[in-house]
Protein backbone atom coordinates (compact mmCIF):
# COMPACT_ATOMS: atom_id res chain seq x y z
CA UNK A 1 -71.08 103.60 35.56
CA UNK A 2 -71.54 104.35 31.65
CA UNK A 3 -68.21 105.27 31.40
CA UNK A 4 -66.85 102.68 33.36
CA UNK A 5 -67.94 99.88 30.66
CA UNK A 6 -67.17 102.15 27.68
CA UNK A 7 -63.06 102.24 28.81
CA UNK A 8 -63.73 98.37 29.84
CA UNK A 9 -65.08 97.38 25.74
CA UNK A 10 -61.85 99.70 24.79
CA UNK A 11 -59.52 97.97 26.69
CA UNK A 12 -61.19 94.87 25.37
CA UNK A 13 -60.98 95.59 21.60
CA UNK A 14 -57.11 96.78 22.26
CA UNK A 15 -56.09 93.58 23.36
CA UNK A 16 -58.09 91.08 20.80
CA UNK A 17 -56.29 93.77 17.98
CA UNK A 18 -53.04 92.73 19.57
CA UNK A 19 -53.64 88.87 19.62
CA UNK A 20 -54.82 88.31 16.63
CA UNK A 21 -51.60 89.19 14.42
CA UNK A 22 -49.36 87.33 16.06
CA UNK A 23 -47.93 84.74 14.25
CA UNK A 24 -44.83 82.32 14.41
CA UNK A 25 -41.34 83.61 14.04
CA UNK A 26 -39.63 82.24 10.95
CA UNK A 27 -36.99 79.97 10.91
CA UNK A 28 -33.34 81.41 10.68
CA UNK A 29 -29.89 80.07 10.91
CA UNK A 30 -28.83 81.91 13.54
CA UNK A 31 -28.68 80.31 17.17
CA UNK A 32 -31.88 80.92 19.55
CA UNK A 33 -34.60 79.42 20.78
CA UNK A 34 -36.04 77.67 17.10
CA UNK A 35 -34.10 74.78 15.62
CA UNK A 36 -31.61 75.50 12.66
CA UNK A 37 -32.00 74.43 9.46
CA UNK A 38 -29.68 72.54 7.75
CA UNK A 39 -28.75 71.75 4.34
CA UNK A 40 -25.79 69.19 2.60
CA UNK A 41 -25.71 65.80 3.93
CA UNK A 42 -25.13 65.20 7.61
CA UNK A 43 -21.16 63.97 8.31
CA UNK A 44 -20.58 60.32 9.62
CA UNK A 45 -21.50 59.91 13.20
CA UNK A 46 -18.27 57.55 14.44
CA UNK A 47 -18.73 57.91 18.31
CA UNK A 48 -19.57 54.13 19.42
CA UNK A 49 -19.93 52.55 16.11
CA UNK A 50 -16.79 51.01 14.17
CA UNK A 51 -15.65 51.49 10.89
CA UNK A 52 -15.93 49.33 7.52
CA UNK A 53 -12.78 49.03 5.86
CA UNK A 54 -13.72 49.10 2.07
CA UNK A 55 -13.41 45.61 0.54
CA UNK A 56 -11.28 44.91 -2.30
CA UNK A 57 -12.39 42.39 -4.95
CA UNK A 58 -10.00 40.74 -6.32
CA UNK A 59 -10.81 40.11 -10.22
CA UNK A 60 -8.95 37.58 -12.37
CA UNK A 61 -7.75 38.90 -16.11
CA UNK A 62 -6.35 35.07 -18.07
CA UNK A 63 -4.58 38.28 -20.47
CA UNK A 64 -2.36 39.71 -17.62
CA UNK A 65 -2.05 37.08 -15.00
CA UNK A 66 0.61 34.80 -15.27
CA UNK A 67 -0.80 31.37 -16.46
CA UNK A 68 -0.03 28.35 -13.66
CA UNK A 69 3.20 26.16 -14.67
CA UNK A 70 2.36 22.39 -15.34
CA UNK A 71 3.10 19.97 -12.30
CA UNK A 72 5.80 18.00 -13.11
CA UNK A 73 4.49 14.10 -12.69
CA UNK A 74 6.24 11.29 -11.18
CA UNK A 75 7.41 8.86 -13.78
CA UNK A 76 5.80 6.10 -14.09
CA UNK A 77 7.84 2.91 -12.43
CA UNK A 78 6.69 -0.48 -13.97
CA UNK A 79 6.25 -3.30 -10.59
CA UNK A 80 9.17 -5.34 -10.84
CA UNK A 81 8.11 -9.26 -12.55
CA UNK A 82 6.32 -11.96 -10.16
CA UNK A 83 9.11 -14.20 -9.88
CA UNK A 84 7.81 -17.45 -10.89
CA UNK A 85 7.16 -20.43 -7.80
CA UNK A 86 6.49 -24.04 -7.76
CA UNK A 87 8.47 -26.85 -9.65
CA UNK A 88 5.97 -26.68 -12.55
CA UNK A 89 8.35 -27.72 -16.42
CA UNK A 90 10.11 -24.36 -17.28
CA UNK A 91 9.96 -22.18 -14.37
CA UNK A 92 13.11 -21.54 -12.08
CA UNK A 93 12.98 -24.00 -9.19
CA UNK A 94 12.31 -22.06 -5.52
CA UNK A 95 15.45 -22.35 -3.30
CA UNK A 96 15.73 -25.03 -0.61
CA UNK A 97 18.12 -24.49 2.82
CA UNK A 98 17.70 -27.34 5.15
CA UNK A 99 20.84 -29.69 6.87
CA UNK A 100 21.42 -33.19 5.89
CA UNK A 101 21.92 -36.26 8.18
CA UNK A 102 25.60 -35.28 8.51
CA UNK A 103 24.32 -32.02 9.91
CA UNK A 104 25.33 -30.22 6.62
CA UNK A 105 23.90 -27.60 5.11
CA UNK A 106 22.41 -27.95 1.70
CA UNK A 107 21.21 -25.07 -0.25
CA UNK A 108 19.90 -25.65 -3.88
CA UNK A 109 21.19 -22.23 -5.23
CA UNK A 110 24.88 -23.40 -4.66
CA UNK A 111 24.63 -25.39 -7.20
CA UNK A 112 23.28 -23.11 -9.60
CA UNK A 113 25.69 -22.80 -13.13
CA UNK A 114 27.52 -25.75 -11.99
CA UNK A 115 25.69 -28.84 -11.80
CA UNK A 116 22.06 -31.00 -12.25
CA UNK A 117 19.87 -31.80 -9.36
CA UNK A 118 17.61 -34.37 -8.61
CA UNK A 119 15.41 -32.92 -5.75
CA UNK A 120 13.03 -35.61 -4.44
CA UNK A 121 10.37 -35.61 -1.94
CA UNK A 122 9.36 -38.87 0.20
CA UNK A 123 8.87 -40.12 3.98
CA UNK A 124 10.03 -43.00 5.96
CA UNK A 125 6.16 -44.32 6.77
CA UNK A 126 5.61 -43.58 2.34
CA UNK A 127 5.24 -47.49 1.31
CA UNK A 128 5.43 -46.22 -2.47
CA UNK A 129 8.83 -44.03 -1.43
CA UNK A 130 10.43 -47.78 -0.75
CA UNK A 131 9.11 -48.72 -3.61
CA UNK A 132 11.41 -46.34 -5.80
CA UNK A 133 14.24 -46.06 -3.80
CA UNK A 134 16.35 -48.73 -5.74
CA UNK A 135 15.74 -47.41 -8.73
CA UNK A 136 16.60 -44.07 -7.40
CA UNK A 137 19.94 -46.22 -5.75
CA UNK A 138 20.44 -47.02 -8.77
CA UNK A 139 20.62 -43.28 -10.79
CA UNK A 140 22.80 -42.07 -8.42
CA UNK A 141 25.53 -44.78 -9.00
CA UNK A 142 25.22 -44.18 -12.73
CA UNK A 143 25.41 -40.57 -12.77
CA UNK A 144 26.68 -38.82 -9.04
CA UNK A 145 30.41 -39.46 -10.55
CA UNK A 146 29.16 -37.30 -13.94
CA UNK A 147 27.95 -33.93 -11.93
CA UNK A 148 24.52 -35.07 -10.92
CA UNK A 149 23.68 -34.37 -6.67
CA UNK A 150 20.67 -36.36 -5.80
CA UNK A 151 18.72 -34.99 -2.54
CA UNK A 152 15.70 -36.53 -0.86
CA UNK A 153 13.96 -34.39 1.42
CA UNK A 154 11.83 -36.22 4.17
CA UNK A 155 8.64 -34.36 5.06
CA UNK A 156 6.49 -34.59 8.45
CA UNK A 157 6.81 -36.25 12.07
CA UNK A 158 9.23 -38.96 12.73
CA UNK A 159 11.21 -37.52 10.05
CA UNK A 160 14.42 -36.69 12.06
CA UNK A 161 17.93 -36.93 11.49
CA UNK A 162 18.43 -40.08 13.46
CA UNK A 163 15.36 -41.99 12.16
CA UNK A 164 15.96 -40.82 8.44
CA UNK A 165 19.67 -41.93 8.49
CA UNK A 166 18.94 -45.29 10.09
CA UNK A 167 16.38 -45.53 7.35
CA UNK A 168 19.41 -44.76 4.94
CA UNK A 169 21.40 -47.17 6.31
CA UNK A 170 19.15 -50.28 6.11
CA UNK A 171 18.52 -50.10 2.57
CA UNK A 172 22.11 -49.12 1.37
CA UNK A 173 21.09 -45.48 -0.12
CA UNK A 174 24.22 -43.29 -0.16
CA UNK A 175 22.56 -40.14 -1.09
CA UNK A 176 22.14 -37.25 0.68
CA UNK A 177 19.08 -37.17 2.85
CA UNK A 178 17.41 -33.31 4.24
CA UNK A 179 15.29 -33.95 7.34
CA UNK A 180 12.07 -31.45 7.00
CA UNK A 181 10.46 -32.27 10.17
CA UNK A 182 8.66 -28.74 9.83
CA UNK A 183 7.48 -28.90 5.76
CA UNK A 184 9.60 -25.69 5.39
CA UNK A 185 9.84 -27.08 1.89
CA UNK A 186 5.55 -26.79 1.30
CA UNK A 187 5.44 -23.46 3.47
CA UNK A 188 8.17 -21.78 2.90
CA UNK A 189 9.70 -22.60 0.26
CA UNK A 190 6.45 -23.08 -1.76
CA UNK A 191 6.95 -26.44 -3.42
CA UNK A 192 3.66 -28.68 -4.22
CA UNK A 193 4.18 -32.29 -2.78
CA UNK A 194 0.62 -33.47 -3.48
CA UNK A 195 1.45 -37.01 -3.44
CA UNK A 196 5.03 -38.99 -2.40
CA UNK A 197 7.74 -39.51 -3.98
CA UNK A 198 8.16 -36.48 -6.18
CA UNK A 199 11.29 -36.15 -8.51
CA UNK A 200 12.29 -32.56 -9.51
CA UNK A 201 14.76 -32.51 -11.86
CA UNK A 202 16.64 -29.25 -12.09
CA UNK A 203 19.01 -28.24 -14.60
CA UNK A 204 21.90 -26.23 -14.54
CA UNK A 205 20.65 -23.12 -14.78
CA UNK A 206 17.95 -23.74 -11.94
CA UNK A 207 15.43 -24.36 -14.32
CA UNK A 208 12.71 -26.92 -13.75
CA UNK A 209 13.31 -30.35 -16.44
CA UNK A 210 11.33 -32.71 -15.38
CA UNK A 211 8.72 -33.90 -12.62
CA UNK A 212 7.21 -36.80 -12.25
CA UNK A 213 6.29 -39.30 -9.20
CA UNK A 214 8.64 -41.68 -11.28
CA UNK A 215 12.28 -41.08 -11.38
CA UNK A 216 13.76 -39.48 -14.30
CA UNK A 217 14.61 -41.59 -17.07
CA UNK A 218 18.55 -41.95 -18.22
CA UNK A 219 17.58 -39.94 -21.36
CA UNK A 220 16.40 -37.12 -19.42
CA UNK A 221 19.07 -37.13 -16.97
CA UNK A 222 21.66 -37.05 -19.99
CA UNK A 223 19.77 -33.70 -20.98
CA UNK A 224 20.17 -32.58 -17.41
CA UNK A 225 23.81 -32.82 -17.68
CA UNK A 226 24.50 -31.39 -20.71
């Protein structure tokens, strides 16, 4: 029984010697059951991720690059000059185009460079256009055989060939007379008729002489046709 316990308290102290050294294996770099140790930095891991190109930055050096050429600009066109409208002293009369009694057509700019005109705006109802028609009778005897074309346009309603020649007729007027049932004259044409009659005197050269509710005097008709 004593000997029993003795070999048990050897076999005892044998083992706790064995335990009690036993420490961890160091680390090595050779394959097996502990983890290897590595050194350097680990490569780029590309599986499932995608690649940054590198960016290039593009720098600007004003001592190498090529400097921008100047853009060449337009030229500069000047607006061509407001042409001048009305029947207002000095300024170039606008044109007229309308047809006379005799269904012909009169156009102002014909006579341009060749001779006077005496452009005059009334109505048949215009108690104050009777008024100067003999006088106006009268200037065209004097001075249609010297160059002068007298030309009475009638403005507004009831102004139609047939009423306007009748009109004519009865008081002995052998000018030409321009039906403007319409006003083209005012609207299109752009003359100011604020009151009836209106004499326009137009030279020549198209140019505005004289204008006056009064017919032109002899003097200034004389200038007209000069």
């Amino acid at each position: 029984m004593k000997r029993t316990r003795i070999v048990s308290f050897a076999l005892a102290a044998a083992l706790l010697a064995g335990c009690g050294d036993s420490k961890p294996a160091p680390k090595t770099g050779k394959k097996g059951p502990f983890p290897v140790e590595r050194t350097g930095t680990p490569p780029p891991t590309t599986a499932g991720t995608q690649t940054t190109p590198p960016v290039t930055v593009e720098t600007h050096n004003p001592d190498k690059d090529p400097k921008p050429k100047p853009v060449d600009k337009p030229p500069v066109v000047a607006p061509p000059p407001v042409a001048k409208k009305g029947q207002e002293v000095g300024q170039a009369a606008p044109e007229v185009v309308l047809e006379d009694t005799a269904g012909q057509v009169f156009m102002l700019s014909s006579f341009r460079g060749k001779q006077p005109v005496l452009l005059v705006f009334g109505a048949i109802w215009c108690p104050k256009c009777s008024g100067a028609l003999p006088a106006l009778i009268d200037t065209n005897k004097v001075f249609a055989s010297r160059g002068l074309v007298v030309a009475e346009v009638m403005l507004g309603d009831g102004q139609d060939a047939e009423h306007v020649k009748k009109y004519a007729q009865e008081r002995g007027a052998s000018h030409r007379f321009l039906p403007d049932v319409r006003q083209l004259s005012r609207s299109r044409y752009g003359y100011n008729v604020d009151d009836m009659p209106l004499h326009v005197l137009i030279g020549r050269d198209g140019t505005v002489l004289a204008n006056s509710h009064t017919v032109p005097t002899d003097a200034e008709i004389e200038k007209a046709l000069k």
